[in-house]
Protein backbone atom coordinates (compact mmCIF):
# COMPACT_ATOMS: atom_id res chain seq x y z
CA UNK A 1 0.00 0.00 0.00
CA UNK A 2 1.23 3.13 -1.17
CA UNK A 3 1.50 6.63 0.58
CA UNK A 4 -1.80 7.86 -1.36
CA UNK A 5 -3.49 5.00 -0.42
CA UNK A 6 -2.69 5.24 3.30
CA UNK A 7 -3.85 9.03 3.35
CA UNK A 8 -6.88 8.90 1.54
CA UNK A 9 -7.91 5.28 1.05
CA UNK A 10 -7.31 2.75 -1.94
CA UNK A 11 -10.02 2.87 -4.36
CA UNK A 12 -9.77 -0.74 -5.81
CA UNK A 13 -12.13 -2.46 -3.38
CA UNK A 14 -11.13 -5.52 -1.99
CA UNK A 15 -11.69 -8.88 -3.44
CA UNK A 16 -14.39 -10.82 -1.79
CA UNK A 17 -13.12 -14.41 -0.62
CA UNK A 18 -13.15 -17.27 -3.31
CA UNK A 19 -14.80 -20.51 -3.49
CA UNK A 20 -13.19 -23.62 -1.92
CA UNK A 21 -13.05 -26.18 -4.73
CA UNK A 22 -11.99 -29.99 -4.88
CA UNK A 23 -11.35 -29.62 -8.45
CA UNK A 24 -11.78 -32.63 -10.97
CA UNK A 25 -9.73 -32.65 -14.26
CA UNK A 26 -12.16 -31.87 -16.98
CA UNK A 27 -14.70 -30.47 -14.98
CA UNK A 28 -16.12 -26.75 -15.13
CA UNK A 29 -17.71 -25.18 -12.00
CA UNK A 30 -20.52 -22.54 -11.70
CA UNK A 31 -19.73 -19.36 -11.82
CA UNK A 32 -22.57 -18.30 -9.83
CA UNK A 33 -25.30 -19.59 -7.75
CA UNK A 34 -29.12 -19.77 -9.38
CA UNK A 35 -31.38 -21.51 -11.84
CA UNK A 36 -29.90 -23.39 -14.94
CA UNK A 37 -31.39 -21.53 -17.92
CA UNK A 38 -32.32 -24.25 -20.85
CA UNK A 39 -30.39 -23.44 -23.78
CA UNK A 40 -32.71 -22.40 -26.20
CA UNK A 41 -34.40 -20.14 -24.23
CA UNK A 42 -31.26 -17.65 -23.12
CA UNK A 43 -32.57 -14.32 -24.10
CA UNK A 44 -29.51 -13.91 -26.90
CA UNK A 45 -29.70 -15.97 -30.07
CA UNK A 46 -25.72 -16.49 -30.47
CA UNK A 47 -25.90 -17.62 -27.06
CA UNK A 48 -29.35 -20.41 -27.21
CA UNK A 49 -28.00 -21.66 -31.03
CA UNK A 50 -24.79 -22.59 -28.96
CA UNK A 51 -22.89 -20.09 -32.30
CA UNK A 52 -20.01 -19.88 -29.77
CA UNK A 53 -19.74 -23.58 -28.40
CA UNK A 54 -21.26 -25.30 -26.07
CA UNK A 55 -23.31 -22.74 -23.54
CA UNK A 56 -24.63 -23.01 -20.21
CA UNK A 57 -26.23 -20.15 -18.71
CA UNK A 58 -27.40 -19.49 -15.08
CA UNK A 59 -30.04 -16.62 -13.65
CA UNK A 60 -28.08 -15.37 -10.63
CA UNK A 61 -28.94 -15.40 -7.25
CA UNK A 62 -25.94 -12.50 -6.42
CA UNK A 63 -23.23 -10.33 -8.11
CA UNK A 64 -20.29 -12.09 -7.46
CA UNK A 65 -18.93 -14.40 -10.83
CA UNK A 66 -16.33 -17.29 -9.73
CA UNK A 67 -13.91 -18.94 -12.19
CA UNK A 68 -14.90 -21.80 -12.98
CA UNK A 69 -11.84 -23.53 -13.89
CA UNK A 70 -7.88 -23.10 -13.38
CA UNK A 71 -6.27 -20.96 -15.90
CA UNK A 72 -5.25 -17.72 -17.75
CA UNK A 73 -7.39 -14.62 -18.32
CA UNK A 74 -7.57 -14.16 -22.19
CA UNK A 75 -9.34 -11.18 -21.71
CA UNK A 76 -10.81 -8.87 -19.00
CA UNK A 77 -13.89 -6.87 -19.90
CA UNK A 78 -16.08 -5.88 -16.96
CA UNK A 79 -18.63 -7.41 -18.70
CA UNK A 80 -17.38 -10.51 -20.03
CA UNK A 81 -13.94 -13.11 -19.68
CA UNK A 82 -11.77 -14.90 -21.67
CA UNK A 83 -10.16 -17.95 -19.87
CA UNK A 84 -7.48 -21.14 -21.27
CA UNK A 85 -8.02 -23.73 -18.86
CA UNK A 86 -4.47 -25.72 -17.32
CA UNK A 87 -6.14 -28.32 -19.54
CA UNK A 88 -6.51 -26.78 -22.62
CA UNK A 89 -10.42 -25.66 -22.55
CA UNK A 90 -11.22 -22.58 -23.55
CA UNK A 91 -14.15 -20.83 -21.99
CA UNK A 92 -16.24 -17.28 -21.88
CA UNK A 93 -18.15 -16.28 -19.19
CA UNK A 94 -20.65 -13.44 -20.90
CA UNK A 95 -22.52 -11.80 -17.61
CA UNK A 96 -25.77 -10.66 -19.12
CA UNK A 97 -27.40 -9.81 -22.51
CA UNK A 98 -26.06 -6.23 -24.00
CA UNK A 99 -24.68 -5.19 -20.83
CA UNK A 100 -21.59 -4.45 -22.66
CA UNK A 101 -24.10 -1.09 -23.34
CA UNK A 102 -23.00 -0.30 -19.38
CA UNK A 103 -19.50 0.49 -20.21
CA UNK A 104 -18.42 -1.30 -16.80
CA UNK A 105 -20.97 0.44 -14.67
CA UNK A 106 -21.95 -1.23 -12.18
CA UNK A 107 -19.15 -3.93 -12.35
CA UNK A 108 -15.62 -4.24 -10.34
CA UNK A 109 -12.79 -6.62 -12.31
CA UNK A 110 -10.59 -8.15 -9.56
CA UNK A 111 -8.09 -9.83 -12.58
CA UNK A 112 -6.46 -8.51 -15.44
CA UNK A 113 -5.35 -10.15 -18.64
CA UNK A 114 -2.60 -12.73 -17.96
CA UNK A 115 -3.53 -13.62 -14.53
CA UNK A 116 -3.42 -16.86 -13.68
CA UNK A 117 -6.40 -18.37 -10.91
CA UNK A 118 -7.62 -21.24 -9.63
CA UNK A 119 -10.78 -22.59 -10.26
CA UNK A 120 -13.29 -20.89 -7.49
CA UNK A 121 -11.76 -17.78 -7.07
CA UNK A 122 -13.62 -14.45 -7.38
CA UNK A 123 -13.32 -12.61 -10.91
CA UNK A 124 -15.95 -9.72 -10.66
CA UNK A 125 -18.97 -8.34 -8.56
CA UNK A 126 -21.65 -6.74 -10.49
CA UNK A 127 -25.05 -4.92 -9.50
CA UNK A 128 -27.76 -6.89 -10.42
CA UNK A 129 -30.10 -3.63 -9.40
CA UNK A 130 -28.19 -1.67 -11.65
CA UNK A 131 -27.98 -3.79 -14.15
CA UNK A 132 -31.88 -4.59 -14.02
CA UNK A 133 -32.47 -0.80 -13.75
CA UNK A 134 -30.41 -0.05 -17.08
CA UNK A 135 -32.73 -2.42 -19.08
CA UNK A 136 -30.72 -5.32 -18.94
CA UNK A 137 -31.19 -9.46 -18.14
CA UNK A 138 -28.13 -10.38 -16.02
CA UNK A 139 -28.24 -14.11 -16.81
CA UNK A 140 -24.33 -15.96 -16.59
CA UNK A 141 -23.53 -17.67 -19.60
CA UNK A 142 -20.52 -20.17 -19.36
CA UNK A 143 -19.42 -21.20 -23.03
CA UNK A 144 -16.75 -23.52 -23.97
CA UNK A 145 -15.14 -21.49 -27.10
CA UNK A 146 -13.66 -24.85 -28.26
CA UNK A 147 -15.74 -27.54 -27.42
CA UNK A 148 -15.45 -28.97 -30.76
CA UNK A 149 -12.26 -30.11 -29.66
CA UNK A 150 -14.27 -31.91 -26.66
CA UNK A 151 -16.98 -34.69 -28.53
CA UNK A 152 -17.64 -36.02 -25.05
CA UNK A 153 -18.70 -32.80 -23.44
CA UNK A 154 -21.48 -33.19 -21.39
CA UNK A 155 -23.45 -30.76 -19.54
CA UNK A 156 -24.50 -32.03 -16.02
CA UNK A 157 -26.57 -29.52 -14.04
CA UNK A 158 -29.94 -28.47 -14.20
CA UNK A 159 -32.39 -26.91 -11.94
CA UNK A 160 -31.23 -24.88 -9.10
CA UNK A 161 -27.07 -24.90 -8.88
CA UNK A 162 -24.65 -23.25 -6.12
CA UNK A 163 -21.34 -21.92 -7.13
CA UNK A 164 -18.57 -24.45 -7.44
CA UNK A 165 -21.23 -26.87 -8.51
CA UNK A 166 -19.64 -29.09 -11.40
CA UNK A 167 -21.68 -27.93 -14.27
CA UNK A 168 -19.71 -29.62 -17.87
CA UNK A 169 -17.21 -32.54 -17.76
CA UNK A 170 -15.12 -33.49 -20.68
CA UNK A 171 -15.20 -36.90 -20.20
């Protein structure tokens, strides 16, 4: 912590505490807690014609978006991330439909391109009021960017889910 910081305060809020995962090779993990979404009826059309690879998307219960495997940010919007699994999967977590429209309002990024984490920990916190009050559906949507490369992936959760829940496994 820096001078400034120590005077008046840091302004990068502190990252709420992670999830506590016994993590299976080949598994993904909600991101969030809520209600499994069937895939053709996600409120985006790229997103319920699976355009992007295999989707599963999740109505949230709270704000705060877990990785849901071990690997490398890609990217780092506040909106959306890119992640390459340890293992080679490739995955985008898309938090709600346009909200890219927000231009980050409303969200806090606690990882930056080129970080490395582990599957559970926290990526980003977003307002579900605000995000509900600017017009938007804040449903999760998990997609594996190269699940062609995966013939045996298999979604495995339905219904209600909790965070850290295994949700795909890719074999």
């Amino acid at each position: 912590m820096g001078l400034l910081d120590k005077l008046f305060g840091s302004k990068k809020p502190e990252r709420p505490a992670g999830l506590n995962i016994n993590a299976e090779g080949g598994a993904l993990y909600a991101p969030v807690s809520g209600k499994v979404e069937v895939t053709a009826d996600i409120p985006d059309p790229v997103f319920a014609c699976e355009a992007m690879g295999k989707t599963i998307a999740i109505w949230p219960e709270d704000g705060t978006v877990f990785a849901p495997l071990s690997g490398s940010i890609t990217a780092a919007m506040p909106h959306a991330f890119g992640l390459l699994g340890d293992d080679g999967i490739e995955i985008l977590i898309h938090v709600g439909v346009d909200t890219v429209n927000m231009k980050g309002d409303g969200f806090t990024v606690y990882v930056k391109s080129g970080d490395h984490v582990n599957v559970g920990d926290t990526l980003l916190t977003f307002d579900r009021a605000k995000v509900a009050k600017a017009g938007y559906q804040d449903i999760v949507m998990t997609i594996v960017t190269n699940s062609d490369d995966y013939p045996e992936l298999a979604k495995v959760a339905e219904g209600a889910v909790v965070a850290g829940t295994k949700i795909m496994q890719t074999a």
